[in-house]
N, C-alpha and C. Protein backbone atom coordinates (compact mmCIF):
# COMPACT_ATOMS: atom_id res chain seq x y z
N UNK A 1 -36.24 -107.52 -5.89
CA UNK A 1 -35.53 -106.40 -5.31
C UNK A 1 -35.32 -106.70 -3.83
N UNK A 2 -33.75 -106.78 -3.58
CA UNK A 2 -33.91 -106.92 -1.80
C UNK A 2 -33.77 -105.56 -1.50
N UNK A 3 -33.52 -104.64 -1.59
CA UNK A 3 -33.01 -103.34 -0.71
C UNK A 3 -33.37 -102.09 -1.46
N UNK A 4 -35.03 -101.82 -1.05
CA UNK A 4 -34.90 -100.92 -1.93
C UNK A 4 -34.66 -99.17 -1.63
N UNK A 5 -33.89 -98.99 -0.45
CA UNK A 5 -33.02 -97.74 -0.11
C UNK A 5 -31.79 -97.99 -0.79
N UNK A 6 -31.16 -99.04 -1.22
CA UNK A 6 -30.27 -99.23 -2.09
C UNK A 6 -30.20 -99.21 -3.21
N UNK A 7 -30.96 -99.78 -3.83
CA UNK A 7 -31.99 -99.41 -5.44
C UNK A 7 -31.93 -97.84 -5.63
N UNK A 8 -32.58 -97.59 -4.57
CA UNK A 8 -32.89 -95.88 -5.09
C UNK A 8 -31.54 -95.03 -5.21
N UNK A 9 -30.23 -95.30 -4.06
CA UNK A 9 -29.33 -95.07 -4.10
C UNK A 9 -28.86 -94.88 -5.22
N UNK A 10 -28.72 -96.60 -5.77
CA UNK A 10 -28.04 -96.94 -7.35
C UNK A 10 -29.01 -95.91 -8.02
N UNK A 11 -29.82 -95.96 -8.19
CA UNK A 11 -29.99 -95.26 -9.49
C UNK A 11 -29.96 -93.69 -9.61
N UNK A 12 -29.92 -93.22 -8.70
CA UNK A 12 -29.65 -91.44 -8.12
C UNK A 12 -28.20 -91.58 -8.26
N UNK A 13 -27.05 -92.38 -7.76
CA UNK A 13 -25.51 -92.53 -8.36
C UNK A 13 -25.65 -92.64 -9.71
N UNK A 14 -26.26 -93.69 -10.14
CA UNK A 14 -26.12 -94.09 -11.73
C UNK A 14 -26.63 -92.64 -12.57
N UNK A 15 -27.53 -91.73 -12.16
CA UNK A 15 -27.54 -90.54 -12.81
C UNK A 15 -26.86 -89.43 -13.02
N UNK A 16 -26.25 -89.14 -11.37
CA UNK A 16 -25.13 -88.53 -11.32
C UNK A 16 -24.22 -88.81 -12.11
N UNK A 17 -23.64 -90.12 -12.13
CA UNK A 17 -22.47 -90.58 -13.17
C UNK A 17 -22.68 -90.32 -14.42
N UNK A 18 -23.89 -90.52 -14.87
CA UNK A 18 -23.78 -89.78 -16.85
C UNK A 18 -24.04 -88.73 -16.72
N UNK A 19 -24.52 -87.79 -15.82
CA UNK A 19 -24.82 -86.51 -16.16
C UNK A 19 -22.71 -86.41 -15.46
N UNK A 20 -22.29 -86.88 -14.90
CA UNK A 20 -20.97 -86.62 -15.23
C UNK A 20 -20.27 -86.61 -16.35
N UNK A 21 -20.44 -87.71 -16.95
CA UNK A 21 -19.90 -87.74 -18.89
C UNK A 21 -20.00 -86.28 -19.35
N UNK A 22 -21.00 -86.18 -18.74
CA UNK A 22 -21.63 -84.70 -20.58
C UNK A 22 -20.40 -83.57 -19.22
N UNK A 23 -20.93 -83.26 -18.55
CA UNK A 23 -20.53 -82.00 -16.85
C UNK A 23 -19.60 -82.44 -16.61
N UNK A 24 -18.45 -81.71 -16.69
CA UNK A 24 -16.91 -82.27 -15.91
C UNK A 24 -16.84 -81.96 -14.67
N UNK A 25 -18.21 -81.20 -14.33
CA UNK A 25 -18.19 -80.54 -12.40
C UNK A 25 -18.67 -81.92 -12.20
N UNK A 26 -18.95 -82.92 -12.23
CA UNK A 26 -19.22 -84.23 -11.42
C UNK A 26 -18.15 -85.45 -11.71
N UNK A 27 -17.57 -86.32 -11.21
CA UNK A 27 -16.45 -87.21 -11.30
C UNK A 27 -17.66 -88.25 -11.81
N UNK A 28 -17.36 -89.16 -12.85
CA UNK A 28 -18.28 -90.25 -13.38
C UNK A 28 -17.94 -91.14 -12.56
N UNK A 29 -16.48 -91.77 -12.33
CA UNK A 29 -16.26 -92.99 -11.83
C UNK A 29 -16.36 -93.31 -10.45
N UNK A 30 -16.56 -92.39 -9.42
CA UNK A 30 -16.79 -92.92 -8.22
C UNK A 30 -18.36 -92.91 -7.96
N UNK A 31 -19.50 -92.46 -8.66
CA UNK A 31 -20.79 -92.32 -8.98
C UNK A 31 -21.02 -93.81 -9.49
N UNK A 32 -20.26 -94.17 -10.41
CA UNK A 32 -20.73 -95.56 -11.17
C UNK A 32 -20.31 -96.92 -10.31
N UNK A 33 -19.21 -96.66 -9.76
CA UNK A 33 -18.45 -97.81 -8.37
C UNK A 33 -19.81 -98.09 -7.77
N UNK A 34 -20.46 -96.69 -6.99
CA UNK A 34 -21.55 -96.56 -5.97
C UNK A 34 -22.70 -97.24 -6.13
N UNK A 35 -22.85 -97.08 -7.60
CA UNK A 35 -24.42 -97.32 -8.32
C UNK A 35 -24.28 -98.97 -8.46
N UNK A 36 -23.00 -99.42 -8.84
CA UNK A 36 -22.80 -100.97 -8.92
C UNK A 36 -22.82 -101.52 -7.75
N UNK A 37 -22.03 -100.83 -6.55
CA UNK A 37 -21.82 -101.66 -5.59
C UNK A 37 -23.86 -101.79 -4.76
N UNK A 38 -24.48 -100.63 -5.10
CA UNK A 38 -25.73 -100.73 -4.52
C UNK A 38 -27.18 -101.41 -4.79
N UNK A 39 -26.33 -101.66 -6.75
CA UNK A 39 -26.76 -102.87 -7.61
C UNK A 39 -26.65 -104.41 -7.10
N UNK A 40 -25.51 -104.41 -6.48
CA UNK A 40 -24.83 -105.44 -6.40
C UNK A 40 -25.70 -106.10 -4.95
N UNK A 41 -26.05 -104.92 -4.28
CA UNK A 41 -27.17 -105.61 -2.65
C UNK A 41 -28.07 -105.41 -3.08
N UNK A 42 -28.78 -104.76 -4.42
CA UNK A 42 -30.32 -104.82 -4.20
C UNK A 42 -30.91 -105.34 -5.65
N UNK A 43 -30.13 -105.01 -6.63
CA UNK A 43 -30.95 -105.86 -7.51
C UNK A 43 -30.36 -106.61 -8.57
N UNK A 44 -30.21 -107.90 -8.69
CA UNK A 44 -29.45 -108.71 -9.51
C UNK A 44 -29.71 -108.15 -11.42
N UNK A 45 -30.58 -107.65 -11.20
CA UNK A 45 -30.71 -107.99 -12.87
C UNK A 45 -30.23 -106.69 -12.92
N UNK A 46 -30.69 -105.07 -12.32
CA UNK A 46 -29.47 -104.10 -12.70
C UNK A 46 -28.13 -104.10 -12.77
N UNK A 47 -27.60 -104.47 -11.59
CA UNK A 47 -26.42 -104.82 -11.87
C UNK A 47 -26.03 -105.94 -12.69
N UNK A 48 -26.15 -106.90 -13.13
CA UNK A 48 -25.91 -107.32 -14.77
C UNK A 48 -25.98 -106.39 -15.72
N UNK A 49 -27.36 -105.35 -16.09
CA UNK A 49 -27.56 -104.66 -16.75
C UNK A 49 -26.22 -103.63 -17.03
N UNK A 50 -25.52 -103.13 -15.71
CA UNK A 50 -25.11 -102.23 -15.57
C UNK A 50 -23.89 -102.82 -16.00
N UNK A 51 -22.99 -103.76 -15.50
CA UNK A 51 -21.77 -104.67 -15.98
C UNK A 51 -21.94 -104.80 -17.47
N UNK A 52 -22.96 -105.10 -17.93
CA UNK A 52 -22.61 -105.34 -19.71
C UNK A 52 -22.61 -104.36 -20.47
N UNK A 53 -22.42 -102.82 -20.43
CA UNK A 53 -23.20 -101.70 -20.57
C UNK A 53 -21.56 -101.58 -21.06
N UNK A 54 -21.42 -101.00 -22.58
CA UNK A 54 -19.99 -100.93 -22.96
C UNK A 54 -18.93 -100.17 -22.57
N UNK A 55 -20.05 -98.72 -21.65
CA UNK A 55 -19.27 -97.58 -21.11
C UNK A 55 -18.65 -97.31 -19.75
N UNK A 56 -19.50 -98.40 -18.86
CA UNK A 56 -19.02 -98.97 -17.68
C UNK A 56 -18.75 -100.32 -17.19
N UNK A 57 -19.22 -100.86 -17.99
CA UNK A 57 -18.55 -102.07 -17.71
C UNK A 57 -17.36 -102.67 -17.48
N UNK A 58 -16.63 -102.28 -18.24
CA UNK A 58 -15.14 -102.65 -17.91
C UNK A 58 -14.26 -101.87 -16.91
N UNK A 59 -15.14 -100.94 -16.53
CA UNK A 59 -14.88 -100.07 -14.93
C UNK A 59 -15.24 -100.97 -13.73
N UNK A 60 -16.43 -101.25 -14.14
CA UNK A 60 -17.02 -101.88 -12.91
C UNK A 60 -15.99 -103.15 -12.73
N UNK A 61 -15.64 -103.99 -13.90
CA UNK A 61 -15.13 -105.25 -13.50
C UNK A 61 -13.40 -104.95 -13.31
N UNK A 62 -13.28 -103.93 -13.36
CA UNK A 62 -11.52 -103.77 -13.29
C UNK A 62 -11.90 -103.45 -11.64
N UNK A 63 -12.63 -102.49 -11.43
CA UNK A 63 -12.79 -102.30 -9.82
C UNK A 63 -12.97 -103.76 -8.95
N UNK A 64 -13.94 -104.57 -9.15
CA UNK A 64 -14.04 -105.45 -8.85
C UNK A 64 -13.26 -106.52 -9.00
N UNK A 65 -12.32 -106.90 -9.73
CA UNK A 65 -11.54 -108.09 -10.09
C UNK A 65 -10.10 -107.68 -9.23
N UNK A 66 -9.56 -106.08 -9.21
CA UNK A 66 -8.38 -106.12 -9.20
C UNK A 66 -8.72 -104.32 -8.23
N UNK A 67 -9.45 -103.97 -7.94
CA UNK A 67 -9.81 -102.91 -6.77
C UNK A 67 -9.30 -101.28 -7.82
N UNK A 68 -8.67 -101.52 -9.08
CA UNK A 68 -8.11 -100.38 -9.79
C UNK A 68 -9.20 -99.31 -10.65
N UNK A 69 -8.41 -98.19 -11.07
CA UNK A 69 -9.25 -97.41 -11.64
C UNK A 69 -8.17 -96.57 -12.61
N UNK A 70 -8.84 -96.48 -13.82
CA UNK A 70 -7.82 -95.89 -14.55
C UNK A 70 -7.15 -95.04 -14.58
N UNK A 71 -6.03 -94.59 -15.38
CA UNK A 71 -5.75 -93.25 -15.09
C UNK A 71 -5.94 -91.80 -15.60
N UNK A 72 -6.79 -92.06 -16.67
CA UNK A 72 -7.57 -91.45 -17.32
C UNK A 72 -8.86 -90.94 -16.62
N UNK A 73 -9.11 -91.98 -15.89
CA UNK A 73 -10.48 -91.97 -14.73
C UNK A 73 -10.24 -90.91 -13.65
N UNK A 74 -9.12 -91.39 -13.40
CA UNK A 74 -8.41 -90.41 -12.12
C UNK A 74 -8.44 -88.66 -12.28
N UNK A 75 -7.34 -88.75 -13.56
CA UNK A 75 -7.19 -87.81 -14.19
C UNK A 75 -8.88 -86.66 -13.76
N UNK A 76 -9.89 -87.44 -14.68
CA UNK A 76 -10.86 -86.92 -14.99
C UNK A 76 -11.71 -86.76 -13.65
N UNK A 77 -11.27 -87.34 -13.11
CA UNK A 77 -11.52 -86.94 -11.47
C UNK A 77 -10.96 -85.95 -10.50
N UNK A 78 -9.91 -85.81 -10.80
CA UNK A 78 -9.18 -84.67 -10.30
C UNK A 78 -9.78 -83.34 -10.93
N UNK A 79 -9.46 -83.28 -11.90
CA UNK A 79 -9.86 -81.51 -12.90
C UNK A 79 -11.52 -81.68 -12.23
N UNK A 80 -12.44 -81.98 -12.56
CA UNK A 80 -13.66 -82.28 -12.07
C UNK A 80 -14.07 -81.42 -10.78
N UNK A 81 -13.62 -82.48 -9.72
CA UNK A 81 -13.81 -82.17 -8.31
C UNK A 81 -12.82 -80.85 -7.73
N UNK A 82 -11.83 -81.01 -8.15
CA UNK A 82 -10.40 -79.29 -8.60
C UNK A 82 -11.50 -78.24 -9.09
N UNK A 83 -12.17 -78.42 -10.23
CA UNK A 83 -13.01 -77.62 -10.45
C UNK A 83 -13.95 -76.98 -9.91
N UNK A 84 -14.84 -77.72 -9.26
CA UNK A 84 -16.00 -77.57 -8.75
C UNK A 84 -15.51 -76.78 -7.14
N UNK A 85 -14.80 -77.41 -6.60
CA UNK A 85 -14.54 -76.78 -5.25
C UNK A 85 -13.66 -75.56 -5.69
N UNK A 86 -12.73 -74.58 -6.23
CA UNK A 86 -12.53 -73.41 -6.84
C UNK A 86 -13.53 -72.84 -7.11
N UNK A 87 -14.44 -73.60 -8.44
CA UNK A 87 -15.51 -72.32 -8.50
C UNK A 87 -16.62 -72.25 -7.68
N UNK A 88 -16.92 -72.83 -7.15
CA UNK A 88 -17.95 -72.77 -5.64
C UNK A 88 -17.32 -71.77 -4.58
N UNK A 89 -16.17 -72.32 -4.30
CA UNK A 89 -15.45 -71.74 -3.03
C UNK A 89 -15.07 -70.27 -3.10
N UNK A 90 -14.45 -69.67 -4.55
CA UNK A 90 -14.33 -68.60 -4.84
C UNK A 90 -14.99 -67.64 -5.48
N UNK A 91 -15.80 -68.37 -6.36
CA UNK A 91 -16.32 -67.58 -7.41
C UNK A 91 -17.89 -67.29 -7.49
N UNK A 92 -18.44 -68.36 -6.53
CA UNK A 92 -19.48 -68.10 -6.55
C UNK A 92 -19.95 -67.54 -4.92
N UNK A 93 -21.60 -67.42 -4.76
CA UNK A 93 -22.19 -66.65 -3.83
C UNK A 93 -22.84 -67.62 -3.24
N UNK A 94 -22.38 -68.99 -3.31
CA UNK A 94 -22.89 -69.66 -2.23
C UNK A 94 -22.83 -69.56 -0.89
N UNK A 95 -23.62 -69.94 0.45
CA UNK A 95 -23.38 -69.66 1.81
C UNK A 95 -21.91 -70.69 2.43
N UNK A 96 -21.82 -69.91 2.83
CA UNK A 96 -20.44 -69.98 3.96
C UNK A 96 -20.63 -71.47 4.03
N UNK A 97 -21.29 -71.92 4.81
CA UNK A 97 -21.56 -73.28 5.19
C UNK A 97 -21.11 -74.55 4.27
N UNK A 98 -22.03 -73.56 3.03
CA UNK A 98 -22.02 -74.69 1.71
C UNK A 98 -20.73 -74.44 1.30
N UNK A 99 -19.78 -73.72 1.47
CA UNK A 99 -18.19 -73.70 0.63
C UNK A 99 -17.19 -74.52 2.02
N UNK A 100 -17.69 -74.43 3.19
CA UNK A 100 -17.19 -75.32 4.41
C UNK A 100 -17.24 -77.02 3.44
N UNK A 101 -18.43 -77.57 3.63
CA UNK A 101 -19.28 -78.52 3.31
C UNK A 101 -18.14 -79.30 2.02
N UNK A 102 -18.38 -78.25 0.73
CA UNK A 102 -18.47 -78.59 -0.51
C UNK A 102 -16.97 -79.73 -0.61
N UNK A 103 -15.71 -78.66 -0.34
CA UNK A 103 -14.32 -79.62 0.02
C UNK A 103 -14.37 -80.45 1.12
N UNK A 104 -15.24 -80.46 2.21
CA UNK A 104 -15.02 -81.59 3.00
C UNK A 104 -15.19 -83.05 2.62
N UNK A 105 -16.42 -82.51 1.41
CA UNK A 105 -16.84 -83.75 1.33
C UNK A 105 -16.48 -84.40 0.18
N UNK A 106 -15.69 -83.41 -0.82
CA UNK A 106 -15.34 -83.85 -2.35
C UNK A 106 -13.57 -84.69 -1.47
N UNK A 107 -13.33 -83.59 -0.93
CA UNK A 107 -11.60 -83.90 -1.06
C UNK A 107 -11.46 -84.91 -0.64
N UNK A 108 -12.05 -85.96 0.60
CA UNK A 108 -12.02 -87.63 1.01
C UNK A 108 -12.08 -88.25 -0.10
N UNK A 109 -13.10 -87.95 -0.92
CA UNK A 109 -13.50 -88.86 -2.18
C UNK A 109 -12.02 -88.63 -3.27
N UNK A 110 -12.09 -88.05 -3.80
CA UNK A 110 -10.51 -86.86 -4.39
C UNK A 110 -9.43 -88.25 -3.72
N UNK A 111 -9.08 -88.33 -2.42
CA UNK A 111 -8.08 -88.79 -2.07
C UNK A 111 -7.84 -90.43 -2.34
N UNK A 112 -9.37 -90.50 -2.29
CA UNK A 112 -9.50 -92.45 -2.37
C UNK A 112 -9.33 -92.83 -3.76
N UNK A 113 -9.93 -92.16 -4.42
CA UNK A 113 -9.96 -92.56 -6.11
C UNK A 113 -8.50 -91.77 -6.45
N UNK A 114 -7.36 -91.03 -5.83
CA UNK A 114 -6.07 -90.98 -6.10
C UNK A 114 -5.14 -92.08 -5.62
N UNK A 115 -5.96 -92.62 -4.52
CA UNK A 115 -4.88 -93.53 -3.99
C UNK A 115 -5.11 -94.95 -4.49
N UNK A 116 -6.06 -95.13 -5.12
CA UNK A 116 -6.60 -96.59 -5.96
C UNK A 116 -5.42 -96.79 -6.69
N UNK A 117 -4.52 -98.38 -6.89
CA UNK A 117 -4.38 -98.47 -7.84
C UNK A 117 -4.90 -98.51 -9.31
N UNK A 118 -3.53 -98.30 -9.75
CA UNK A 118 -4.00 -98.00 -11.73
C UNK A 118 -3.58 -99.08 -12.36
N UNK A 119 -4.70 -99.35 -13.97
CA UNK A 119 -4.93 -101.03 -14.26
C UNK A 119 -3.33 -101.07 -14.97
């Protein structure tokens, strides 16, 4: 293990990302990018692990070979993060702060994984 603030990273992304699969309030694919790329500085054998893995793997290596993301991915990224900032922002009784916060920090992400090319 070289980095293990990176390790811990990856694998707190890598959870986020499947508890995205099942929860459409979390985007899977920019969670799984994160978890690989933090694989990728700290531990060789996860990230293998994580590349041969049938459900991300061919995410990880389309990102990596050619910088793209699907459009299905996208898609499922948009409704997701669309989601979550509506019902936070409006519907729920969270503090002021946290509905400031919530789109600042989804909608950058929102914009990068829209502007990725598609495979």
């Amino acid at each position: 293990m070289k980095n293990i603030p990176l390790f811990i990273l990856g694998i707190t992304s890598l959870v986020l990302g499947v508890v995205g699969i099942i929860l459409p309030i979390l985007p899977t694919t920019p969670f799984i990018l994160l978890s690989a790329y933090c694989f990728s500085k700290s531990s060789d054998r996860f990230y293998g692990w994580l590349v041969s893995l049938p459900t991300f793997g061919q995410m990880i290596r389309d990102w990596n070979e050619k910088g793209t993301i699907k459009r299905r991915a996208k898609l499922f990224c948009l409704f997701s993060i669309t989601s979550v900032i509506i019902y936070f922002c409006f519907f729920s009784a969270i503090l002021l702060v946290a509905k400031i916060i919530l789109p600042t920090t989804l909608i950058p992400i929102l914009i990068f994984v829209l502007t990725r090319p598609e495979k």
